[in-house]
N, C-alpha and C. Protein backbone atom coordinates (compact mmCIF):
# COMPACT_ATOMS: atom_id res chain seq x y z
N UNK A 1 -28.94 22.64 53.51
CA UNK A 1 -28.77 23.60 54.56
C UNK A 1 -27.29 23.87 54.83
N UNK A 2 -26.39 22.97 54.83
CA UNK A 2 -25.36 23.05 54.96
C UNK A 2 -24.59 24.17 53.99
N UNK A 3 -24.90 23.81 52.86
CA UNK A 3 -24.48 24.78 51.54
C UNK A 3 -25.16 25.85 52.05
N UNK A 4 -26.33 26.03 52.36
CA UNK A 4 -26.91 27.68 52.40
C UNK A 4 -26.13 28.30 53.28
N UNK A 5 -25.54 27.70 54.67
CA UNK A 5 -25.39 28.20 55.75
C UNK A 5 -23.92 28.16 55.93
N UNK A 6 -23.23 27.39 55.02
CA UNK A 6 -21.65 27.21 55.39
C UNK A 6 -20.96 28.34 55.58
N UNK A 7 -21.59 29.80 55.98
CA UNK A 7 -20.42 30.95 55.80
C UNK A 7 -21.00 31.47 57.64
N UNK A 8 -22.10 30.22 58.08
CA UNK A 8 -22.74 31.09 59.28
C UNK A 8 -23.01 29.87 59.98
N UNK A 9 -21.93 29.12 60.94
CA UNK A 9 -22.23 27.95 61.75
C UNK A 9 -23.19 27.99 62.91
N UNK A 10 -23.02 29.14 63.66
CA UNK A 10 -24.46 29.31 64.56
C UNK A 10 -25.82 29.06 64.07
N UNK A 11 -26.14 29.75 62.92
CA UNK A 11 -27.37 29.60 62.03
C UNK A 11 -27.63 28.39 61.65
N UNK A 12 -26.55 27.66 61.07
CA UNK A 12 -26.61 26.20 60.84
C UNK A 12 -27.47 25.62 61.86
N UNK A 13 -26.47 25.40 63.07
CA UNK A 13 -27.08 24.83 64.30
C UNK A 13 -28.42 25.42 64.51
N UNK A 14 -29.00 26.11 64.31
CA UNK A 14 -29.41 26.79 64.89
C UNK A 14 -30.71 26.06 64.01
N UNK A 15 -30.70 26.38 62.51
CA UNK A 15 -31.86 25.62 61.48
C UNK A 15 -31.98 24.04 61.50
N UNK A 16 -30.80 23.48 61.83
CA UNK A 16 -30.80 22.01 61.69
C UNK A 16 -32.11 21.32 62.98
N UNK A 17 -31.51 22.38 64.38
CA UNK A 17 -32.65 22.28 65.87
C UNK A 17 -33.63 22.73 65.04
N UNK A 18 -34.46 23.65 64.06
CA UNK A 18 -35.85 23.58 63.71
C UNK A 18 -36.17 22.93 62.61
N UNK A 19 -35.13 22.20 61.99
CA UNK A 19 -35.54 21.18 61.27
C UNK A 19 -36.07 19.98 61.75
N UNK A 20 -35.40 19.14 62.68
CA UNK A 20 -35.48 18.43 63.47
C UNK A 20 -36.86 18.85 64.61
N UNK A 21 -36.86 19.62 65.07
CA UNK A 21 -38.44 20.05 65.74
C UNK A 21 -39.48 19.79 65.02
N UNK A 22 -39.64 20.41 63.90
CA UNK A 22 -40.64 20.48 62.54
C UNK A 22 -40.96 19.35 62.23
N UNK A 23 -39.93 18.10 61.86
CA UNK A 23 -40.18 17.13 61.59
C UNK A 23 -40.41 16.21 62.63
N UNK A 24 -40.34 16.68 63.95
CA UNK A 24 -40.57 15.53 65.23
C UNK A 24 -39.65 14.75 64.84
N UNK A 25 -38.51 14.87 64.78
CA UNK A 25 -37.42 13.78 64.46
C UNK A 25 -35.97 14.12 65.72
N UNK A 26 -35.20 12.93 65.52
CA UNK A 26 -33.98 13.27 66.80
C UNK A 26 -32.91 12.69 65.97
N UNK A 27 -31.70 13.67 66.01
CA UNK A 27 -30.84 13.18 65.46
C UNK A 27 -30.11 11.96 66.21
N UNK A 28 -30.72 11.46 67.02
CA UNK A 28 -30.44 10.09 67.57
C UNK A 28 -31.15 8.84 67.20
N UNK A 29 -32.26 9.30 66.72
CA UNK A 29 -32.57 8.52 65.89
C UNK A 29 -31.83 7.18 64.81
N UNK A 30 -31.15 7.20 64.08
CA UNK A 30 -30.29 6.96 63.32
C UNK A 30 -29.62 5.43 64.23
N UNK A 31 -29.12 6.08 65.58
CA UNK A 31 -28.79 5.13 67.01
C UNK A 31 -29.59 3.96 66.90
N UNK A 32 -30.52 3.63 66.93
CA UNK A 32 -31.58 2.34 67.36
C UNK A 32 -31.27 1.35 66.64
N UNK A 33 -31.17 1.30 65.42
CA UNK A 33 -30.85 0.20 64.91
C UNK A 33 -29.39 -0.24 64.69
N UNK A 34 -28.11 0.50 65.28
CA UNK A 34 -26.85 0.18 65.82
C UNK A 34 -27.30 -0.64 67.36
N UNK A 35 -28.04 -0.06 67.89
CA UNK A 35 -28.38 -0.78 69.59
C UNK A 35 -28.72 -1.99 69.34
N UNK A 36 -30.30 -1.81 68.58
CA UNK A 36 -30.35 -3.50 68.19
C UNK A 36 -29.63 -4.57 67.68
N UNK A 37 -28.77 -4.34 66.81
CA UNK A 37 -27.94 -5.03 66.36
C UNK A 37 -26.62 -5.39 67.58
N UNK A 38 -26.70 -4.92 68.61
CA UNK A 38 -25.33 -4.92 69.33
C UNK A 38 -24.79 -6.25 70.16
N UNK A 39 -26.29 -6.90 70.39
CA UNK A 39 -26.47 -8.23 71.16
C UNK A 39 -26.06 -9.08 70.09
N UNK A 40 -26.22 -9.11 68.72
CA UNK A 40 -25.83 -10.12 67.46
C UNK A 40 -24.85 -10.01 67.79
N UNK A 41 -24.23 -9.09 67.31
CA UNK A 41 -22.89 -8.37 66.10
C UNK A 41 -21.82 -8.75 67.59
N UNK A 42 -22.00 -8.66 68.75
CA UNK A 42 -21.20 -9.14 70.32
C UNK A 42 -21.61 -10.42 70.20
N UNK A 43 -22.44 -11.63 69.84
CA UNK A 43 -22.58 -12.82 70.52
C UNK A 43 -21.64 -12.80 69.09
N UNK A 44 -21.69 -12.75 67.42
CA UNK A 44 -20.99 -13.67 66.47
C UNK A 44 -19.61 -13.12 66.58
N UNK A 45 -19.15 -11.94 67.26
CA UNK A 45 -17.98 -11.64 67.55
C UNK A 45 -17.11 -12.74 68.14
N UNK A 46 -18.06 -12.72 69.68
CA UNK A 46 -17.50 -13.96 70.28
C UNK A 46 -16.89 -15.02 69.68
N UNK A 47 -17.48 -15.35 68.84
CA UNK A 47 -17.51 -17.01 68.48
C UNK A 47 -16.33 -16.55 68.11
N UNK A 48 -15.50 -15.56 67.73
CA UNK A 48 -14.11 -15.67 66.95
C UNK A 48 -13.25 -15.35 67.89
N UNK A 49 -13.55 -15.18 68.52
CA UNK A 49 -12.61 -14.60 70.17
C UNK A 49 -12.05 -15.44 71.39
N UNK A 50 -13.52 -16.37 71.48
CA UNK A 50 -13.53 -16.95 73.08
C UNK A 50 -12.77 -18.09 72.91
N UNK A 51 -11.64 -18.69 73.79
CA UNK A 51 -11.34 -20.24 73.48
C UNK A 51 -11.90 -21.20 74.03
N UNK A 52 -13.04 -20.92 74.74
CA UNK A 52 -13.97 -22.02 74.93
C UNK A 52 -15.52 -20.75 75.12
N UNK A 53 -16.39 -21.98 75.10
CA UNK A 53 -17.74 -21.09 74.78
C UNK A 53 -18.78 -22.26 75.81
N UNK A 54 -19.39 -22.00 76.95
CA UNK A 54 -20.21 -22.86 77.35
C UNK A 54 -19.50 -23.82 78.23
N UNK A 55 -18.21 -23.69 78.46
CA UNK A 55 -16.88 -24.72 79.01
C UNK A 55 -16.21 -26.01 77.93
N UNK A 56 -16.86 -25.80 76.68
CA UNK A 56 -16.24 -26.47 75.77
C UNK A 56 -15.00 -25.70 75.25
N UNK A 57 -13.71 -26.86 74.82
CA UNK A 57 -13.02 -25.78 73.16
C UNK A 57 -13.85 -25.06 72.81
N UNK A 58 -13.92 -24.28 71.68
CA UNK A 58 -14.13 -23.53 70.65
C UNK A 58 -13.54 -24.38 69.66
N UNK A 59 -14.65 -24.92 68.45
CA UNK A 59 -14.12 -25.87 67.91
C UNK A 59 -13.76 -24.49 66.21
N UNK A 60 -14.59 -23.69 66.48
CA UNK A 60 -14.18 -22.85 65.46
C UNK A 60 -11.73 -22.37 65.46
N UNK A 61 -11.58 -22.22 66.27
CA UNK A 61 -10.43 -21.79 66.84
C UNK A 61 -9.44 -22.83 66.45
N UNK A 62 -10.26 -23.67 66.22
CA UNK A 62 -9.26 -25.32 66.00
C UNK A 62 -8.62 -25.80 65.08
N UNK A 63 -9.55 -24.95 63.97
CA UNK A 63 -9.52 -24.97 62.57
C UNK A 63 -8.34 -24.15 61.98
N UNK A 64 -8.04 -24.68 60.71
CA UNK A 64 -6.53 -23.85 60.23
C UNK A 64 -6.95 -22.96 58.96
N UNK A 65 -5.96 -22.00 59.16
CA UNK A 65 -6.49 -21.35 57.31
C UNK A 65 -4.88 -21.27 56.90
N UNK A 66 -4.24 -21.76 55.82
CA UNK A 66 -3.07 -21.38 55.52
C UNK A 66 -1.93 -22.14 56.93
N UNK A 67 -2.47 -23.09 57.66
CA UNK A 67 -1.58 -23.57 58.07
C UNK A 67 -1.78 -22.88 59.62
N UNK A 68 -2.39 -22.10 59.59
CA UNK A 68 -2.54 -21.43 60.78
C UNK A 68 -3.39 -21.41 61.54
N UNK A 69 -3.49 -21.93 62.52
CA UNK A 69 -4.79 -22.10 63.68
C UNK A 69 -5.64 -20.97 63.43
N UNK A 70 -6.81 -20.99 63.35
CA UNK A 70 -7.35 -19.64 63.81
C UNK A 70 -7.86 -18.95 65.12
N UNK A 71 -7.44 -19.60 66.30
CA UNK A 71 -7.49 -19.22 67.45
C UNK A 71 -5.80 -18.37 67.98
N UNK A 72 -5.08 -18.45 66.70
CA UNK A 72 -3.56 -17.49 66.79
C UNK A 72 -3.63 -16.26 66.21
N UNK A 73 -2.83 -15.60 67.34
CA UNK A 73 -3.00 -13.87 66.52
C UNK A 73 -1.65 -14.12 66.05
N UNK A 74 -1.62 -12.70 65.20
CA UNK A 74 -0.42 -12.23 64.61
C UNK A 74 1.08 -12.23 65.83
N UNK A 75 0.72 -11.74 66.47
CA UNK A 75 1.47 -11.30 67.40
C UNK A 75 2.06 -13.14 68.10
N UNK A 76 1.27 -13.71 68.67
CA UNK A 76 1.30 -15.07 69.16
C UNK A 76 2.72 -15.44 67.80
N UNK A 77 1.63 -15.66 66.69
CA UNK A 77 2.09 -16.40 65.52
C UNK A 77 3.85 -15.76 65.39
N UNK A 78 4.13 -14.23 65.33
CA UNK A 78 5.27 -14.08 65.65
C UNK A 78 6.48 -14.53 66.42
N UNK A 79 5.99 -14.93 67.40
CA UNK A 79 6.67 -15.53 68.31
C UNK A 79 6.76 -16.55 68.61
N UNK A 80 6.09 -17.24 67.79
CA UNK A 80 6.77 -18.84 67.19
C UNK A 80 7.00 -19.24 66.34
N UNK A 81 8.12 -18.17 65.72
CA UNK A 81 9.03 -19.05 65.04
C UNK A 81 8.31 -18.94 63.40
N UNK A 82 7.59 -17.83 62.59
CA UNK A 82 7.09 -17.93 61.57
C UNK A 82 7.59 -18.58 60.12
N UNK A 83 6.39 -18.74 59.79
CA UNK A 83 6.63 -19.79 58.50
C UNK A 83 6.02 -18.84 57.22
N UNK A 84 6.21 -18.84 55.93
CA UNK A 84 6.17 -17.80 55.31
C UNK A 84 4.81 -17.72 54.75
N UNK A 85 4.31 -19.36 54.51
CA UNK A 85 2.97 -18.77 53.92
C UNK A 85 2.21 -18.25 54.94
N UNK A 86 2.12 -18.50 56.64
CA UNK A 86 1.45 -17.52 57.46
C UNK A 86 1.48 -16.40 57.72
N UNK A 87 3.11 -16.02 57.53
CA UNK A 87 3.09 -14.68 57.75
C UNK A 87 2.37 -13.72 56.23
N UNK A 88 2.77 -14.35 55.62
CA UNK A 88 1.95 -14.14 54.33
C UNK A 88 0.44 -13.81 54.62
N UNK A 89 0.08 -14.90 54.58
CA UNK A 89 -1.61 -14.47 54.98
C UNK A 89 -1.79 -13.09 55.93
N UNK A 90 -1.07 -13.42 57.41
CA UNK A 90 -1.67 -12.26 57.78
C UNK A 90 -1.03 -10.72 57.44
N UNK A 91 -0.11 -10.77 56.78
CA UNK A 91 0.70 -9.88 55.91
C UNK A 91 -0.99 -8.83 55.10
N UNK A 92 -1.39 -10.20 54.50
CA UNK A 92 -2.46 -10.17 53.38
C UNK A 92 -3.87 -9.31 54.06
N UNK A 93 -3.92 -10.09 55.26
CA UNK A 93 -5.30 -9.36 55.47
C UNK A 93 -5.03 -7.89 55.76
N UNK A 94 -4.16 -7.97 57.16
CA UNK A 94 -3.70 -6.94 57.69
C UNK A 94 -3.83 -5.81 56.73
N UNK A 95 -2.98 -5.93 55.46
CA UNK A 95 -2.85 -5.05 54.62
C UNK A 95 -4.61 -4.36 53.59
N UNK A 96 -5.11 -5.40 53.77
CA UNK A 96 -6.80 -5.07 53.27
C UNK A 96 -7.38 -4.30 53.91
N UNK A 97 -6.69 -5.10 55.14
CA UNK A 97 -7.35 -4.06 56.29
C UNK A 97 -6.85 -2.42 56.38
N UNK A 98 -6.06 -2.02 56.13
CA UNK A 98 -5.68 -1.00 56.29
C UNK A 98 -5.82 -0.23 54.63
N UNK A 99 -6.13 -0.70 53.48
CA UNK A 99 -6.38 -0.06 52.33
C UNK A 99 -7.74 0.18 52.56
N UNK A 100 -8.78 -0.69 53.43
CA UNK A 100 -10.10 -0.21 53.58
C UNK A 100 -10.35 0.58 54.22
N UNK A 101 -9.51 0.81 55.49
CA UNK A 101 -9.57 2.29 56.16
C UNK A 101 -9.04 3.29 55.91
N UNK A 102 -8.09 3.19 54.47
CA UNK A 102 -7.70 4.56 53.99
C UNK A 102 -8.25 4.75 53.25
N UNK A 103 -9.33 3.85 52.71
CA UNK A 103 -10.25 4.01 50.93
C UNK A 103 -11.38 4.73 51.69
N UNK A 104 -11.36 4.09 53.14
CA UNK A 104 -12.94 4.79 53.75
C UNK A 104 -12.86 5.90 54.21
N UNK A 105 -11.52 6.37 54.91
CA UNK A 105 -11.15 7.84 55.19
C UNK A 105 -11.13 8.67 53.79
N UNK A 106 -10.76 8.18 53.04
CA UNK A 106 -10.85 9.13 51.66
C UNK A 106 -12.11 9.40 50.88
N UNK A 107 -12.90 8.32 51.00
CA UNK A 107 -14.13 8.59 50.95
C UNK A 107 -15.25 9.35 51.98
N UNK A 108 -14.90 9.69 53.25
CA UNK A 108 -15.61 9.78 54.10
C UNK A 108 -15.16 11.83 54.11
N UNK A 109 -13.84 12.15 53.67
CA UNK A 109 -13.05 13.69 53.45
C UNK A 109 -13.52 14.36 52.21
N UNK A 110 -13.78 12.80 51.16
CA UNK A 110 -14.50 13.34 49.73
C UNK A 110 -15.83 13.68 50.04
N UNK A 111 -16.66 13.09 50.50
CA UNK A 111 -18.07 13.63 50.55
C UNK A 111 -18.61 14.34 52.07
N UNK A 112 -17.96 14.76 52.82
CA UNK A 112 -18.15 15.27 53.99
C UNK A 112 -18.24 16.53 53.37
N UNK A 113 -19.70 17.64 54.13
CA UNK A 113 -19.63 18.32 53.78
C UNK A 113 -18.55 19.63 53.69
N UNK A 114 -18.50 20.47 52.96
CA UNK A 114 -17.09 21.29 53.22
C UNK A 114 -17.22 21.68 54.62
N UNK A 115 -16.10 22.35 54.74
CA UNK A 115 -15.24 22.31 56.19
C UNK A 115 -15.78 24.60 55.93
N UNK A 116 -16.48 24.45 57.36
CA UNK A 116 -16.83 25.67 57.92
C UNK A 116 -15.66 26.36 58.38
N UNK A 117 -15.03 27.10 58.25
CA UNK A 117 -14.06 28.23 59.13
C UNK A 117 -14.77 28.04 60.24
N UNK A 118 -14.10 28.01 61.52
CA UNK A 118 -15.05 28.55 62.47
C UNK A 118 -13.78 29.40 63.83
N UNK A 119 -14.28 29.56 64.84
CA UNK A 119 -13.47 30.18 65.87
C UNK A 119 -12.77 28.97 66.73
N UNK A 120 -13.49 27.96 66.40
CA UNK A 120 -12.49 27.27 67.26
C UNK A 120 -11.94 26.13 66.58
N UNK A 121 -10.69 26.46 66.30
CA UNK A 121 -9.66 25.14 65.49
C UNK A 121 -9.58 23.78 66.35
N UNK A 122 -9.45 24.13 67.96
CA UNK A 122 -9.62 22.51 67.94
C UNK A 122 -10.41 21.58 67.93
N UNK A 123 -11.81 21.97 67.35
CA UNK A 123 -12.79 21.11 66.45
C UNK A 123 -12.15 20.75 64.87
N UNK A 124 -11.42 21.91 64.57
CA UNK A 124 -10.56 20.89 63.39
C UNK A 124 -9.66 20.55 63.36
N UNK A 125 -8.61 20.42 64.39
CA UNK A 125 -7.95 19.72 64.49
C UNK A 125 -8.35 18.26 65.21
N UNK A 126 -9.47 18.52 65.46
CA UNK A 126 -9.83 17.26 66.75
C UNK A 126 -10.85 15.80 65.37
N UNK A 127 -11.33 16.53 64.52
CA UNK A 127 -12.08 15.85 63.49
C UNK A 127 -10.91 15.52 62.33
N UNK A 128 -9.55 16.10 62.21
CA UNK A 128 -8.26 16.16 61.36
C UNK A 128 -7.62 14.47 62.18
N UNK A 129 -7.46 14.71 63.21
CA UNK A 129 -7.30 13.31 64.37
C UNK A 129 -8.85 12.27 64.18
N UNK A 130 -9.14 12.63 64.73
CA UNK A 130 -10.41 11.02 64.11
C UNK A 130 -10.83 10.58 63.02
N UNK A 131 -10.41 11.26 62.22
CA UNK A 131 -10.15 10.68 60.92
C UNK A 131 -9.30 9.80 60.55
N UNK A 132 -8.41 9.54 61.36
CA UNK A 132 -7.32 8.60 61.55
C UNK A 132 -7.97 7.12 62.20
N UNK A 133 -8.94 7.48 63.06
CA UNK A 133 -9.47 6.25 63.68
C UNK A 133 -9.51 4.64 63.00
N UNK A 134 -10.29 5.04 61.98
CA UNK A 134 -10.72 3.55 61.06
C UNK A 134 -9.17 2.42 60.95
N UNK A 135 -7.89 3.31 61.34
CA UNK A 135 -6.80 2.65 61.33
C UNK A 135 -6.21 1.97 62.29
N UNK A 136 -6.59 2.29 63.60
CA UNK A 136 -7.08 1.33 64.44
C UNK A 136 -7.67 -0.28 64.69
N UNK A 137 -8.16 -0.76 63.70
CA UNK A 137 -8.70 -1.70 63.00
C UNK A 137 -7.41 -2.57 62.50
N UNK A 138 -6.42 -1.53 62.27
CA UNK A 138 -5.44 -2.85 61.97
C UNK A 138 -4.46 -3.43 62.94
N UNK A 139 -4.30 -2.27 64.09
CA UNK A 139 -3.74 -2.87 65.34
C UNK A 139 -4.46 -3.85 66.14
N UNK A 140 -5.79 -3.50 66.01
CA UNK A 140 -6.53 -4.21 66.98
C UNK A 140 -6.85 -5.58 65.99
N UNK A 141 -6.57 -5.56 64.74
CA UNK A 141 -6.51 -6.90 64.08
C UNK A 141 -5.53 -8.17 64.37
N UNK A 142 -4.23 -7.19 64.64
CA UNK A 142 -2.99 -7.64 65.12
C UNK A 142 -3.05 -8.33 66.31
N UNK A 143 -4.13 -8.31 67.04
CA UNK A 143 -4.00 -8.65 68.11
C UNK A 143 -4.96 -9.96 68.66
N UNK A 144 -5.84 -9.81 67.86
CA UNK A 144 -7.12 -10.95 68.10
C UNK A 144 -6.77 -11.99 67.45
N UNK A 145 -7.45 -13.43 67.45
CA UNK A 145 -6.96 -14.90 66.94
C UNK A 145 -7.19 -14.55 65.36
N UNK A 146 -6.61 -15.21 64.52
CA UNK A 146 -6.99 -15.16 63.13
C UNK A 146 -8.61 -15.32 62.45
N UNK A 147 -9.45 -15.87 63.50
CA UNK A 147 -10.72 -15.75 63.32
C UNK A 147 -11.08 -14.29 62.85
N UNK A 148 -11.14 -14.04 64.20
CA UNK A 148 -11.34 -12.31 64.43
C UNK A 148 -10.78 -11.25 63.40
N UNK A 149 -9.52 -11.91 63.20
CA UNK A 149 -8.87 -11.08 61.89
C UNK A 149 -9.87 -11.05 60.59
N UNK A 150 -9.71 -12.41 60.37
CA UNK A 150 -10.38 -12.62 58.81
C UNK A 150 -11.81 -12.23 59.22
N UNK A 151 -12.63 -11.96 59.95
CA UNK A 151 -14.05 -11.66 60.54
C UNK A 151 -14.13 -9.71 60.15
N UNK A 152 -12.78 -9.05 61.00
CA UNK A 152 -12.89 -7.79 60.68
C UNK A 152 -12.31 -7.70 59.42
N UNK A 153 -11.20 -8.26 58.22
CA UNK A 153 -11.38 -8.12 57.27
C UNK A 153 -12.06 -8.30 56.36
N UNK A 154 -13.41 -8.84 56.37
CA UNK A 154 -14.60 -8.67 55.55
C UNK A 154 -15.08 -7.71 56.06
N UNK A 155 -15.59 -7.54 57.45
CA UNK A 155 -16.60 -6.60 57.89
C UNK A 155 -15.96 -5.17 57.28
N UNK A 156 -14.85 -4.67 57.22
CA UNK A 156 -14.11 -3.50 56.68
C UNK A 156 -14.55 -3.37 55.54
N UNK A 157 -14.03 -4.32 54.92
CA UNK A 157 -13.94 -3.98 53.54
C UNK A 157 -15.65 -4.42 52.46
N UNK A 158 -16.52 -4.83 53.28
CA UNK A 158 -18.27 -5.19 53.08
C UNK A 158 -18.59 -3.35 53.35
N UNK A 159 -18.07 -2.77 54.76
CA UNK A 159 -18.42 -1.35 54.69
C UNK A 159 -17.77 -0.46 53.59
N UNK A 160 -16.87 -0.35 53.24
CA UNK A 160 -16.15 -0.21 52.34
C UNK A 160 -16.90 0.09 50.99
N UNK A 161 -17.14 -0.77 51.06
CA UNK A 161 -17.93 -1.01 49.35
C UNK A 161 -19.44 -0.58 49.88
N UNK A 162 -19.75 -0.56 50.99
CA UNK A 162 -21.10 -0.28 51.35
C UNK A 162 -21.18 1.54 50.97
N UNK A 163 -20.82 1.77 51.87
CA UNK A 163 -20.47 3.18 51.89
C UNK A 163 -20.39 3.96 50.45
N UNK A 164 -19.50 3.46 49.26
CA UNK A 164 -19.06 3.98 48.24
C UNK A 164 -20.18 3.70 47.75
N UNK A 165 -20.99 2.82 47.92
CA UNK A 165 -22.24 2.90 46.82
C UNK A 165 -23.17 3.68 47.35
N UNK A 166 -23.44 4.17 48.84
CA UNK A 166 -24.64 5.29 49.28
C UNK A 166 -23.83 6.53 49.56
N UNK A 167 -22.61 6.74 49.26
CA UNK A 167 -22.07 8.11 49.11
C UNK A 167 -22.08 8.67 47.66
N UNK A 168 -21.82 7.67 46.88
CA UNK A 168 -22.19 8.29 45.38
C UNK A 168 -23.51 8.28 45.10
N UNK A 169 -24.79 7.43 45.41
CA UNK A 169 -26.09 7.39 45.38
C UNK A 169 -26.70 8.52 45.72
N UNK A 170 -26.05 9.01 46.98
CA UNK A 170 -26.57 10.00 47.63
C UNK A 170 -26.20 11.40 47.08
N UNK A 171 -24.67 11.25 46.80
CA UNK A 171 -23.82 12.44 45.98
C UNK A 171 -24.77 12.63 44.37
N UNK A 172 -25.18 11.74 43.79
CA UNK A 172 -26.21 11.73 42.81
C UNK A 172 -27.41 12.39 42.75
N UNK A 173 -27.47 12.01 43.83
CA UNK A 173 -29.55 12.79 44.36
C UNK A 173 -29.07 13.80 45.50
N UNK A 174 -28.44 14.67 45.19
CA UNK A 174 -27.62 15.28 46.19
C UNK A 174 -28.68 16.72 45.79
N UNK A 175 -28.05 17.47 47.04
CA UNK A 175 -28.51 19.08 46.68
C UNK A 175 -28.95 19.63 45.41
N UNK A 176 -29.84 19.75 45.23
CA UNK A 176 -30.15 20.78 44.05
C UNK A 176 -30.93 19.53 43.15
N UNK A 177 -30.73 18.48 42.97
CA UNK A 177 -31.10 17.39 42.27
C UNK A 177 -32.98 17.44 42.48
């Protein structure tokens, strides 16, 4: 639909609402199983966050990777006095972290459908800006204990590779297929 309609965005909108009618479907749909997951994906967060859990330590936090507590952020770790294989490490993730949100922005510009002309630019300039978002991820990496770090540098880069295999899957069995 998109291809049929890309020269007529009202119409778009317009077929996508009787697609969605037709099929008794809601494009919110999709939502529910992000909700469900939200009580997990927030309690195993925690565990990399909190410095005590229940009024105990956090015995996770206690633990070292590379010499480095993992209850220390980057930022902390800066300011005492760094040692090279730590800064190293978080040099290391940091940097994963941010090749996965430019591999995922590039992937996400590659298969998005083409870009409609329309009358109002600051929908493209406003989608030109959130596209930038996923980079976010590395400030806010910067900032949490090294748990949390090494926690969002898998989770990035697991989507990462997630993504590239149901964007080409999909790009495969795509239109016209």
């Amino acid at each position: 639909m998109q291809y049929r309609y890309r020269a007529n965005p009202e119409l778009l909108t317009r077929k996508t609402a009787e697609l969605y009618s037709a099929e008794k479907a809601s494009p919110l749909a999709g939502c529910l199983p992000t909700l469900l997951q939200a009580p997990v994906v927030s309690t195993v967060y925690a565990l990399f966050i909190l410095a005590s859990i229940n009024g105990q330590p956090n015995p996770l936090l206690a633990q070292e990777l590379g010499g480095v507590p993992l209850g220390t952020s980057f930022l902390t770790f800066l300011g005492a006095a760094p040692v090279w294989p730590g800064l190293l490490l978080f040099a290391a993730l940091l940097a994963v972290i941010a090749l996965a949100a430019g591999f995922s922005r590039r992937l996400a510009r590659t298969y998005a459908p083409p870009v409609v002309p329309t009358a109002r630019p600051t929908e493209s300039r406003l989608a030109a800006v959130l596209s930038w978002l996923p980079f976010l991820t590395v400030a806010f990496a910067s900032i949490v204990p090294l748990a949390a770090t090494l926690y969002l540098t898998v989770s990035t880069t697991w989507t990462l590779v997630e993504r590239g295999i149901l964007y080409r899957s999909f790009a495969a069995s795509g239109p016209g297929s």
